[in-house]
N, C-alpha and C. Protein backbone atom coordinates (compact mmCIF):
# COMPACT_ATOMS: atom_id res chain seq x y z
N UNK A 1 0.84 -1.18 0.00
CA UNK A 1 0.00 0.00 0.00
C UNK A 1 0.89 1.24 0.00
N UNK A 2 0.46 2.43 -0.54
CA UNK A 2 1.13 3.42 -0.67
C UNK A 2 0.52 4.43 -0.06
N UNK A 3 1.02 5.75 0.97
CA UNK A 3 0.90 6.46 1.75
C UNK A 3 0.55 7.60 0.58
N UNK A 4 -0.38 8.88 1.15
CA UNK A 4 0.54 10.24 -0.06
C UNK A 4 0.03 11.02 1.20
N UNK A 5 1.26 11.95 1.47
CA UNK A 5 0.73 13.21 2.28
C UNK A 5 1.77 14.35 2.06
N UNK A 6 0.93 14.99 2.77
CA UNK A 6 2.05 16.39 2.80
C UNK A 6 3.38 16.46 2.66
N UNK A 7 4.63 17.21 2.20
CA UNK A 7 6.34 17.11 2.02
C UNK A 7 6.43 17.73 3.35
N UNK A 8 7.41 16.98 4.11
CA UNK A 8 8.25 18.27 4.43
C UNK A 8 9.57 19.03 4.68
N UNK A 9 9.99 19.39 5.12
CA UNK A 9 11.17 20.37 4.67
C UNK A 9 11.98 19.07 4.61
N UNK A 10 12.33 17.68 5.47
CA UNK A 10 13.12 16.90 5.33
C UNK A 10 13.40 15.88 4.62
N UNK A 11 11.99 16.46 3.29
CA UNK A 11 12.00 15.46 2.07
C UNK A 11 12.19 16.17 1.59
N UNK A 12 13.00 17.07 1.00
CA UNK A 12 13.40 17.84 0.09
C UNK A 12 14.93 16.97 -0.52
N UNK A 13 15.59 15.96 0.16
CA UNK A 13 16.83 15.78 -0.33
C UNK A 13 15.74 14.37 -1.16
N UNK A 14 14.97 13.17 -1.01
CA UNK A 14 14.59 12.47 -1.34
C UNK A 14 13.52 12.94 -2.66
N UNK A 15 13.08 14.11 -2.67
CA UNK A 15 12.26 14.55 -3.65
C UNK A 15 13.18 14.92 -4.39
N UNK A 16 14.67 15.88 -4.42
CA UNK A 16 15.46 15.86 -5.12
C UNK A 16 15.83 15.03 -6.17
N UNK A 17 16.10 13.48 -5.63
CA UNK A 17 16.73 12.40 -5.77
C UNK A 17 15.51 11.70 -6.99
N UNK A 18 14.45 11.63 -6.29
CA UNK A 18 13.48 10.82 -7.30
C UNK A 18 13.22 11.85 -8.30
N UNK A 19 13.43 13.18 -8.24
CA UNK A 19 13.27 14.48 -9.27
C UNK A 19 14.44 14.01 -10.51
N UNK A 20 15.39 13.77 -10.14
CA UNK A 20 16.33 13.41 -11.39
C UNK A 20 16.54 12.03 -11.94
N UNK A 21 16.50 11.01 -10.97
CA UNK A 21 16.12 10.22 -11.23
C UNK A 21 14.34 9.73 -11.74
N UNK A 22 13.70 10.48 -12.15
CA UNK A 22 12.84 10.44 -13.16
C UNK A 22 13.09 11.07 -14.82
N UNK A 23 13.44 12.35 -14.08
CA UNK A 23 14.31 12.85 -15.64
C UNK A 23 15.16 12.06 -16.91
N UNK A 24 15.99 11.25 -15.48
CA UNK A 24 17.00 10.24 -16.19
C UNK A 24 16.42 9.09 -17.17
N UNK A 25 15.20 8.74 -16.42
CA UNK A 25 14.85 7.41 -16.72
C UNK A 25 13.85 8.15 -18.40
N UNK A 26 13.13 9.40 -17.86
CA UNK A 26 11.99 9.73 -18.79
C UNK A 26 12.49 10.06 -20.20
N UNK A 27 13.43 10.79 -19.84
CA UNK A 27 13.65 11.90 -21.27
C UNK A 27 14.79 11.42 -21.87
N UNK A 28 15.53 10.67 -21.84
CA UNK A 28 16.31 9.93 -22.90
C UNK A 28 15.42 9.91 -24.41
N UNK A 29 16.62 10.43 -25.83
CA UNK A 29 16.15 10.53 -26.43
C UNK A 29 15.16 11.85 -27.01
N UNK A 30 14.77 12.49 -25.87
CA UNK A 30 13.90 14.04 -25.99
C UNK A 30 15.25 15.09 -25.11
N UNK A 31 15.75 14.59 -24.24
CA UNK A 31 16.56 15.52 -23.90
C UNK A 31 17.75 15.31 -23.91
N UNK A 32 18.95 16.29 -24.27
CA UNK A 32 20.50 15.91 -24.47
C UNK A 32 20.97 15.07 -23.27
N UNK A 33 21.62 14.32 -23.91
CA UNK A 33 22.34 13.05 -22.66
C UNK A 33 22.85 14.37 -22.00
N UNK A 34 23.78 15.26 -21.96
CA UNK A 34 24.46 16.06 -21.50
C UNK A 34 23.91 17.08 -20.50
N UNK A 35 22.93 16.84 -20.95
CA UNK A 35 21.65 17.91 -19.57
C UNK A 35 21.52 16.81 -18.52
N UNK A 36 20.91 15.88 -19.26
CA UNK A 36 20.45 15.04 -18.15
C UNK A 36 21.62 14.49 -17.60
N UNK A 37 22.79 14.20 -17.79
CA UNK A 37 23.79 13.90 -16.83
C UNK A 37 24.64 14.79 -16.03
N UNK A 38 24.17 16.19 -16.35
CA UNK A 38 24.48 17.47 -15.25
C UNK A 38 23.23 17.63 -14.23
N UNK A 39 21.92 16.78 -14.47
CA UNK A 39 21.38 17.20 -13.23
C UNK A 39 21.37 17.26 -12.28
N UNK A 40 21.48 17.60 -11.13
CA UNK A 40 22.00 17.67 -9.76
C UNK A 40 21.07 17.02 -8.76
N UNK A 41 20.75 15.80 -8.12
CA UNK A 41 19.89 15.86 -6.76
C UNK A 41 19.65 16.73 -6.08
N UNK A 42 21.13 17.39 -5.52
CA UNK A 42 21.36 18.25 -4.70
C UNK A 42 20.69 19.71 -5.04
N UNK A 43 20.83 20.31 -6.11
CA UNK A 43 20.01 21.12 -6.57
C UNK A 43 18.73 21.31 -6.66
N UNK A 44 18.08 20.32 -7.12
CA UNK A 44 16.56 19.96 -6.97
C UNK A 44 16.42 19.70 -5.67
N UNK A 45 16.93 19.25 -4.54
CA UNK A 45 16.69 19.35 -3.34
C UNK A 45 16.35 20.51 -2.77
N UNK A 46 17.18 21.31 -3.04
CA UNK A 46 17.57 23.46 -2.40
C UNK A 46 16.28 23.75 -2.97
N UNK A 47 15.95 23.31 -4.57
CA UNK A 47 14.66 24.14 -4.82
C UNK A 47 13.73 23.69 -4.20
N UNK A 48 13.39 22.38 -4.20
CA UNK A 48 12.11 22.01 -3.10
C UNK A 48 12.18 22.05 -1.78
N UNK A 49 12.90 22.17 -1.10
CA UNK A 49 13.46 22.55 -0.12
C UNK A 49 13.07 24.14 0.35
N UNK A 50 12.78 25.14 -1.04
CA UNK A 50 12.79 26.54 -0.68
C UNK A 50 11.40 26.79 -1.55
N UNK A 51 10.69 25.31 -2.13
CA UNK A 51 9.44 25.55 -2.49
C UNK A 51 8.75 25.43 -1.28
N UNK A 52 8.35 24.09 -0.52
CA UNK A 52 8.16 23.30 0.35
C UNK A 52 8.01 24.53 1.94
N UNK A 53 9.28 25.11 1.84
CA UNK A 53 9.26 26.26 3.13
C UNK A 53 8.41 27.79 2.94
N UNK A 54 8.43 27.82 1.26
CA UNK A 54 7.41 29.46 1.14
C UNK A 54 5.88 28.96 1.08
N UNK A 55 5.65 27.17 1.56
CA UNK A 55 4.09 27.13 1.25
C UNK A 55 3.94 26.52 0.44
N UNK A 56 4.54 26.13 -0.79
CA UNK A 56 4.52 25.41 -2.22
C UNK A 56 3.45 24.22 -1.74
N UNK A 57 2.45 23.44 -2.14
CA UNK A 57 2.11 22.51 -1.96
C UNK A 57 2.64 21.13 -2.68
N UNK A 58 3.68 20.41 -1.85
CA UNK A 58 3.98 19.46 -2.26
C UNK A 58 3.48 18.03 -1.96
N UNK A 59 2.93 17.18 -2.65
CA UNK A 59 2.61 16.05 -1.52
C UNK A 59 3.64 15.02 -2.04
N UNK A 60 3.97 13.84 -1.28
CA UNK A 60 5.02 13.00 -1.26
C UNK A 60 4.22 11.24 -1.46
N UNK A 61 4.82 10.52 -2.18
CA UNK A 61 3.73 9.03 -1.70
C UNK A 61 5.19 8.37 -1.41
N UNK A 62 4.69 6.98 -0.21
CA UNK A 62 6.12 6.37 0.50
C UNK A 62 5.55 4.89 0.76
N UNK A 63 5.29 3.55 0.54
CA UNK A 63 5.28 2.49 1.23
C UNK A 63 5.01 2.48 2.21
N UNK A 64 3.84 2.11 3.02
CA UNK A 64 3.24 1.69 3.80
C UNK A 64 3.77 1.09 4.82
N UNK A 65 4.57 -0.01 4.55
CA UNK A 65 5.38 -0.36 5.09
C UNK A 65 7.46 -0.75 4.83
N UNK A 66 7.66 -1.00 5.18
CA UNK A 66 9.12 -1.28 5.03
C UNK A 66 9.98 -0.02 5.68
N UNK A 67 11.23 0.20 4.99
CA UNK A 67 12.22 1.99 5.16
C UNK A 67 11.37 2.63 4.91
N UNK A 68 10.63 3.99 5.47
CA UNK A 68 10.57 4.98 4.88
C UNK A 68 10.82 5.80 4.11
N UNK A 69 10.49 5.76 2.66
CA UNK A 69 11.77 6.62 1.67
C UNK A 69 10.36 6.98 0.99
N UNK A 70 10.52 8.22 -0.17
CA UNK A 70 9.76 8.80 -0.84
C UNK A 70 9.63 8.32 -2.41
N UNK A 71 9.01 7.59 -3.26
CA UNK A 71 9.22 6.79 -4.25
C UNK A 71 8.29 7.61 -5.23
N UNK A 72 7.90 8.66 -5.14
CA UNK A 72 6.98 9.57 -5.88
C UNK A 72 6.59 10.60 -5.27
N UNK A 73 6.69 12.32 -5.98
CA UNK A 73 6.15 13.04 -5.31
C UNK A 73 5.56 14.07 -6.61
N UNK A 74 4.36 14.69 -6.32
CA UNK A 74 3.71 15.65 -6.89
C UNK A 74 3.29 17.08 -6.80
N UNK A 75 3.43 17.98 -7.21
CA UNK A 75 3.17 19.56 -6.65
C UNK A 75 2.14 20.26 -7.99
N UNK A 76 1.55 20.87 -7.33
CA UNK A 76 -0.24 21.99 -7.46
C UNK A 76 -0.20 23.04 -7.17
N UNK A 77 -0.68 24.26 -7.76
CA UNK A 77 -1.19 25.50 -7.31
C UNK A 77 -1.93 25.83 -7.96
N UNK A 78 -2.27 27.11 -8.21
CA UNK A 78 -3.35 27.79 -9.15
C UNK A 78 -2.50 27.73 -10.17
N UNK A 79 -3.16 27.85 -11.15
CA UNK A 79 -3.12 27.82 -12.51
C UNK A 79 -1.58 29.07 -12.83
N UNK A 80 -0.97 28.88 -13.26
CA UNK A 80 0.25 29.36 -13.71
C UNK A 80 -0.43 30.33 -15.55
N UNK A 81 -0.80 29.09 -16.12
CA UNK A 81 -1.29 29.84 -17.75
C UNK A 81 -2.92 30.22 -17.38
N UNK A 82 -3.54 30.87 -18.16
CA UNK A 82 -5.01 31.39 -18.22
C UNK A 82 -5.66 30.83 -19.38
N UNK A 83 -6.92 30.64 -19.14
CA UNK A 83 -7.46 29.66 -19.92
C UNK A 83 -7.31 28.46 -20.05
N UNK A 84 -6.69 27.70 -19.27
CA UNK A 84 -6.77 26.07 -19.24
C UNK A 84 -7.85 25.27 -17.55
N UNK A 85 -7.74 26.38 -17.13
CA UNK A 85 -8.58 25.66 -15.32
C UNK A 85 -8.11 27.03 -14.29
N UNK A 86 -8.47 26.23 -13.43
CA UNK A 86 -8.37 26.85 -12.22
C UNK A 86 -7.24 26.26 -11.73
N UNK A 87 -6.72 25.23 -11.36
CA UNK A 87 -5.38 24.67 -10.98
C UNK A 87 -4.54 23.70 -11.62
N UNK A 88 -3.34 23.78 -11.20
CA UNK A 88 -2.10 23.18 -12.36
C UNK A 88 -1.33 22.44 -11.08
N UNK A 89 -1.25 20.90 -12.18
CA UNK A 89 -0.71 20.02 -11.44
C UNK A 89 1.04 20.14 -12.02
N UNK A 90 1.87 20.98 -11.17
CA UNK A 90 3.15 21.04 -11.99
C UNK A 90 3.92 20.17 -12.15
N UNK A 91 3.98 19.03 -11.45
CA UNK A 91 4.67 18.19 -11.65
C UNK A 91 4.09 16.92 -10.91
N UNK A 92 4.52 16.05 -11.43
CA UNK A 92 4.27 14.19 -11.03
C UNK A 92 5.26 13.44 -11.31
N UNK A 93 6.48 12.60 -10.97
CA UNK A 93 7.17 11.97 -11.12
C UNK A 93 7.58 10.47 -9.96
N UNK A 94 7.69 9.61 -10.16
CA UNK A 94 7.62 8.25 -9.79
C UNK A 94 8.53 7.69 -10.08
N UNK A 95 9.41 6.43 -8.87
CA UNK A 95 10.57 6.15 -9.44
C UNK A 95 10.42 4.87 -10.36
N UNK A 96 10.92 4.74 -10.97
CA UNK A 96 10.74 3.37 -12.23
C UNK A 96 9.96 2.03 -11.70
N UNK A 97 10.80 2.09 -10.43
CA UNK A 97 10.12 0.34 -9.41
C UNK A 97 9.16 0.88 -9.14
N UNK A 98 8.31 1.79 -8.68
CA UNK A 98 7.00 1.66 -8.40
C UNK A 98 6.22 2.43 -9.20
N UNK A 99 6.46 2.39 -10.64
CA UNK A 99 5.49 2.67 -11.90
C UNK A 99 4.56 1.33 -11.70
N UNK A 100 3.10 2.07 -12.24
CA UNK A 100 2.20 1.06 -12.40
C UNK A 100 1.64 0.07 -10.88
N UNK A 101 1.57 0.75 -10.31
CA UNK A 101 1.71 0.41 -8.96
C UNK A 101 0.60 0.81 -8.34
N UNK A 102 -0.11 1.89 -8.68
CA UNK A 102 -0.95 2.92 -8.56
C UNK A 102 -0.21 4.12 -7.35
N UNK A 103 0.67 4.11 -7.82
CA UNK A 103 1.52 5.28 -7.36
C UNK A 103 1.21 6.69 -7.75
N UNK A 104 0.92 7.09 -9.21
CA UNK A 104 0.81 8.13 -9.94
C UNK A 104 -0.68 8.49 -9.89
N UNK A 105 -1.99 7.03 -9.85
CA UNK A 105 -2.92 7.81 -9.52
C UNK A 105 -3.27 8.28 -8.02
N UNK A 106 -2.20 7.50 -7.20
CA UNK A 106 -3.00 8.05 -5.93
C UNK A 106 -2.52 9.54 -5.70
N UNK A 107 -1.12 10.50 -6.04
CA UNK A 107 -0.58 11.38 -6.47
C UNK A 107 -1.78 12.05 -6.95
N UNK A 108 -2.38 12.00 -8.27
CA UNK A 108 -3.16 12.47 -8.77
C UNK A 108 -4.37 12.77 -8.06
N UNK A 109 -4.76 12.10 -7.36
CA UNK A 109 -5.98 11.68 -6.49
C UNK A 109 -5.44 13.12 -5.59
N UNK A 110 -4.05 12.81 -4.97
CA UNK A 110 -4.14 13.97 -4.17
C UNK A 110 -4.12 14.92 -4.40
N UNK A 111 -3.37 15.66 -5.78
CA UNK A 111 -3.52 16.69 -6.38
C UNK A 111 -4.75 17.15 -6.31
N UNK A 112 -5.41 16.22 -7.36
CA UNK A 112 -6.80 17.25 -7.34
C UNK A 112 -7.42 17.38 -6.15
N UNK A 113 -7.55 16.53 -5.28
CA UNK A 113 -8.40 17.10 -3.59
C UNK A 113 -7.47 18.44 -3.35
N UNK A 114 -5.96 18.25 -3.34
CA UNK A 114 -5.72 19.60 -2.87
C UNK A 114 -6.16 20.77 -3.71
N UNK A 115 -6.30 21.08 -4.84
CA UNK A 115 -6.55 21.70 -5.74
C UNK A 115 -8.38 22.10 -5.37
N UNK A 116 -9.26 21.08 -5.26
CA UNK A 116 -10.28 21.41 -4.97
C UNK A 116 -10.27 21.99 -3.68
N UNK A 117 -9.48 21.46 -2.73
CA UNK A 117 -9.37 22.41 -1.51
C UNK A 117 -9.39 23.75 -1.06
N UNK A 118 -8.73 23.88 -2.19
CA UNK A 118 -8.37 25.17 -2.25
C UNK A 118 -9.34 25.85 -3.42
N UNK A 119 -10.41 25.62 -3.61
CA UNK A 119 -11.25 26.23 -4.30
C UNK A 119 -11.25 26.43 -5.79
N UNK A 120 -10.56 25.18 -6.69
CA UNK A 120 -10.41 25.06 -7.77
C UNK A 120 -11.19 24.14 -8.07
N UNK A 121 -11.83 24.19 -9.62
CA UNK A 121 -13.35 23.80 -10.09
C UNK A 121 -12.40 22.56 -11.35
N UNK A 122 -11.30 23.18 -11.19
CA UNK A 122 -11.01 22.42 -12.55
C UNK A 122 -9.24 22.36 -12.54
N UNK A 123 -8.89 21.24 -13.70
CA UNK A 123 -7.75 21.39 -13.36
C UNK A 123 -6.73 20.84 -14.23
N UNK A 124 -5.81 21.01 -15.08
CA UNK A 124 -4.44 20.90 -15.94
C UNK A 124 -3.41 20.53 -15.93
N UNK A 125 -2.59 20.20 -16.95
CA UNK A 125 -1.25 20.28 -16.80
C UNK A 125 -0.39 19.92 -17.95
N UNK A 126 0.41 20.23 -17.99
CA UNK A 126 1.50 20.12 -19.06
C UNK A 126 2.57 19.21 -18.88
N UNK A 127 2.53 18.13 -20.60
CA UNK A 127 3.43 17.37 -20.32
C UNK A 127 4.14 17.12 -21.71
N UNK A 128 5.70 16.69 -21.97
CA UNK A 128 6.22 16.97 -23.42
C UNK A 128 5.28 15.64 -24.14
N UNK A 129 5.34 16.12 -25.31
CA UNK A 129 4.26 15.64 -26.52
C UNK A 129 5.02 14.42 -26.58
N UNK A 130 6.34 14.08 -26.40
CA UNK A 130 7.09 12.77 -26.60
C UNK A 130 7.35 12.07 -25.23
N UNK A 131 6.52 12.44 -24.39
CA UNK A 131 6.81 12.07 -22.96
C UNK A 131 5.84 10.40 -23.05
N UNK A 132 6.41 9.48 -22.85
CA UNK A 132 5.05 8.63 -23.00
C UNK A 132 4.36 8.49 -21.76
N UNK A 133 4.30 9.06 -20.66
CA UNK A 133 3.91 9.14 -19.68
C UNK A 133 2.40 10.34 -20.14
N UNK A 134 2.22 10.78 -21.49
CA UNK A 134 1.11 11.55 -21.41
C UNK A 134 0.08 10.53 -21.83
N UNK A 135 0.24 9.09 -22.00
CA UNK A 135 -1.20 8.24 -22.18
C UNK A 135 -1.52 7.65 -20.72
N UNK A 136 -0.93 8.27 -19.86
CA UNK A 136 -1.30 8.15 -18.34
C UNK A 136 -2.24 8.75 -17.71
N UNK A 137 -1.93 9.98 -18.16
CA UNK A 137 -3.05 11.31 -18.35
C UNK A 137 -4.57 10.65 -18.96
N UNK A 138 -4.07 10.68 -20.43
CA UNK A 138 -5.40 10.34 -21.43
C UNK A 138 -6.36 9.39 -20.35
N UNK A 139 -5.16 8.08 -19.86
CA UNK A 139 -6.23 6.99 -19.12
C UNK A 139 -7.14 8.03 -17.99
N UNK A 140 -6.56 8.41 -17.46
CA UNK A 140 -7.43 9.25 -16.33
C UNK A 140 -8.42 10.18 -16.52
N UNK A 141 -8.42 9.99 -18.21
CA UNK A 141 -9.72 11.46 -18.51
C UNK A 141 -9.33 12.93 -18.91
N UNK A 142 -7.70 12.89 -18.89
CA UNK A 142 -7.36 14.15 -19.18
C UNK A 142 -7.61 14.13 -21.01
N UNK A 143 -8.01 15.60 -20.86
CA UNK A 143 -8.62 16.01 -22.57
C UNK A 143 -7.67 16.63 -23.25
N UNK A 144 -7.04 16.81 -24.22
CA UNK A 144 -6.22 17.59 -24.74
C UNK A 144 -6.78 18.63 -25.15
N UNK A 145 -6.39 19.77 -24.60
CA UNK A 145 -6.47 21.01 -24.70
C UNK A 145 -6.03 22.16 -25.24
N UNK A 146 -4.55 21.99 -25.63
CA UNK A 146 -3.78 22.68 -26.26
C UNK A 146 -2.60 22.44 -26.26
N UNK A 147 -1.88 23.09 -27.38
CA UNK A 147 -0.21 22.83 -27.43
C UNK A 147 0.57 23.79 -26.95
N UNK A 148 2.29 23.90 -27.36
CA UNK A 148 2.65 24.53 -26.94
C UNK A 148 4.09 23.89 -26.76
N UNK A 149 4.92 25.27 -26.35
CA UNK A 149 6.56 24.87 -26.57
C UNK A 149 6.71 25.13 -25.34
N UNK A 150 8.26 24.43 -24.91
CA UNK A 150 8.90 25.14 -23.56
C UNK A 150 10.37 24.86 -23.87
N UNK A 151 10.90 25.37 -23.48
CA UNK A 151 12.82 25.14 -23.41
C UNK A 151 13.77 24.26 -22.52
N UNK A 152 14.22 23.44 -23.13
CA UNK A 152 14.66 22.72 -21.55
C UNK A 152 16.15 22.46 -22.46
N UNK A 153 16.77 22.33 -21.28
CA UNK A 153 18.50 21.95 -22.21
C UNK A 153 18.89 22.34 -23.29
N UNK A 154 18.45 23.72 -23.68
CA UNK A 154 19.03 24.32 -25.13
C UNK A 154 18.30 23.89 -26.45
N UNK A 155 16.94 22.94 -25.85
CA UNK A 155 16.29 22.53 -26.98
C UNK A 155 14.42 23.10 -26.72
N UNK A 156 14.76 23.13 -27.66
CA UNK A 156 12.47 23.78 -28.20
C UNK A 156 12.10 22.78 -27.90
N UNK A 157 10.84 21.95 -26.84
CA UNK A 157 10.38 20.89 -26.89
C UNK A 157 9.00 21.05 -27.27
N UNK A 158 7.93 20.33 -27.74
CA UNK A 158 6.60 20.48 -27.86
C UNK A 158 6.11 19.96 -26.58
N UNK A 159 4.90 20.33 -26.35
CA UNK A 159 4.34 20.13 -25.17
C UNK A 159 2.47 19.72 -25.42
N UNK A 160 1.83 18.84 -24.53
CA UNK A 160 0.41 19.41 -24.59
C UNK A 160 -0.12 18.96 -23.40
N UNK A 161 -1.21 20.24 -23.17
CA UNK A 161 -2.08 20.21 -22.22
C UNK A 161 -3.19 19.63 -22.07
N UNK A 162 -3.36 18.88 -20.94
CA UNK A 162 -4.41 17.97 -20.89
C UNK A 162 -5.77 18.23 -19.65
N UNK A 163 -6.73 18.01 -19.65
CA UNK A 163 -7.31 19.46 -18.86
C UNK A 163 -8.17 18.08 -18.19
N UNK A 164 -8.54 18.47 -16.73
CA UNK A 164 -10.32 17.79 -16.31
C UNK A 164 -11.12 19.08 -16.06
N UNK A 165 -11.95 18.96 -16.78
CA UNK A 165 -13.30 19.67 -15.79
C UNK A 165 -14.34 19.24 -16.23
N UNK A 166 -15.10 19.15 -14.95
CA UNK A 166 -14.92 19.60 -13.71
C UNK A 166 -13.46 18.64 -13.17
N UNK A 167 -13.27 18.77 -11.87
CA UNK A 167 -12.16 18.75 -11.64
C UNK A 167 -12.77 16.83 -10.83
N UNK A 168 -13.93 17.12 -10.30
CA UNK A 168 -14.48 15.78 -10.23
C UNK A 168 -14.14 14.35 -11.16
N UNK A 169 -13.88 15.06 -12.29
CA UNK A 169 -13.46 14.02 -13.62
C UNK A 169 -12.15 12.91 -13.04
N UNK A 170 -11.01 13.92 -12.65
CA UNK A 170 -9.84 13.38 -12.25
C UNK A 170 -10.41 12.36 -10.91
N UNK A 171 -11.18 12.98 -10.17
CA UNK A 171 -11.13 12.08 -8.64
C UNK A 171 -11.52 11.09 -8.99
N UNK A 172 -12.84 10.92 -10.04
CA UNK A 172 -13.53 9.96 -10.16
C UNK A 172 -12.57 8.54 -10.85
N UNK A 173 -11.53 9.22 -11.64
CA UNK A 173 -10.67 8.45 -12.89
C UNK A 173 -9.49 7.97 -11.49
N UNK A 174 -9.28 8.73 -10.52
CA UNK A 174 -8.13 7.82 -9.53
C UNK A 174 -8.28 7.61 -7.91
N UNK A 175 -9.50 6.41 -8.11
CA UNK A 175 -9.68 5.85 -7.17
C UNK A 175 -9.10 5.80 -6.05
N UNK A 176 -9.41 6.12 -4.60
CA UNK A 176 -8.63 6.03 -3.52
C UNK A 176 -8.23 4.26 -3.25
């Protein structure tokens, strides 16, 4: 069984860790070997670390039982772009061993409660167009919504947005 709750400041080195080590595993092929083998744990730690302390809503999922360690974590706020929802799920990442696990929907699951928590009707997010992690989305009901570029490692990537609303759509698609 898998836990998901709140981050806190002392998962910032373990959210780091599964932060690049998802990168590593995901974007081979979409992103320069050379980016992805400068990514830093340690870096992605400091930033969640200094998301996590201004309020950022991060939630964390960990095994139920065994070590305590963080094997997936996800972060939400209001909507960053206009016109796609009311809240944006910014990130979701999972470490390779516990893909398919229902790791990513219970993540999801928590996203959107926090998101509705906080008074969002609806809800988004952006993921690269070559990511195959976006028919993860599709399964859950996310709609494609729109495209769009972003920059990562010196390269133009395509991107698309995948939307629920109501935001009920998502809860209903990831079962507690």
């Amino acid at each position: 069984m898998i836990l998901v709750r709140r981050a806190r400041l002392s998962d910032a080195p373990a959210i780091g860790a599964v932060h690049v080590a998802a990168w590593r595993s995901a974007y081979p092929g979409i992103l320069p070997p050379e980016y992805l083998a400068n990514l830093s744990a340690t870096r992605q730690a400091r930033h969640y670390e200094a998301a996590i302390g201004a309020g950022a809503t991060v939630l964390v999922a960990s095994p139920a039982t065994g070590v305590p360690r963080v094997v997936g974590f996800a972060t939400m706020g209001g909507a960053r772009s206009k016109g796609l929802g009311d809240g944006e799920i910014e990130t979701l990442y999972v470490l390779d061993d516990f893909r398919e696990q229902g790791v990513g929907r219970r993540l999801m699951r928590g996203a959107a409660s926090q998101l509705l928590s906080m008074g969002c009707r609806s809800a988004f997010l952006w993921v690269l167009r070559d990511n195959p992690s976006r028919f993860f989305y599709q399964h859950l009901g996310g709609q494609p919504a729109a495209q769009g570029v972003t920059r990562l490692g010196g390269t133009t990537l395509p991107q698309i947005a995948y939307t629920w609303d109501p935001i009920e759509r998502l809860l209903a698609a990831s079962p507690a």
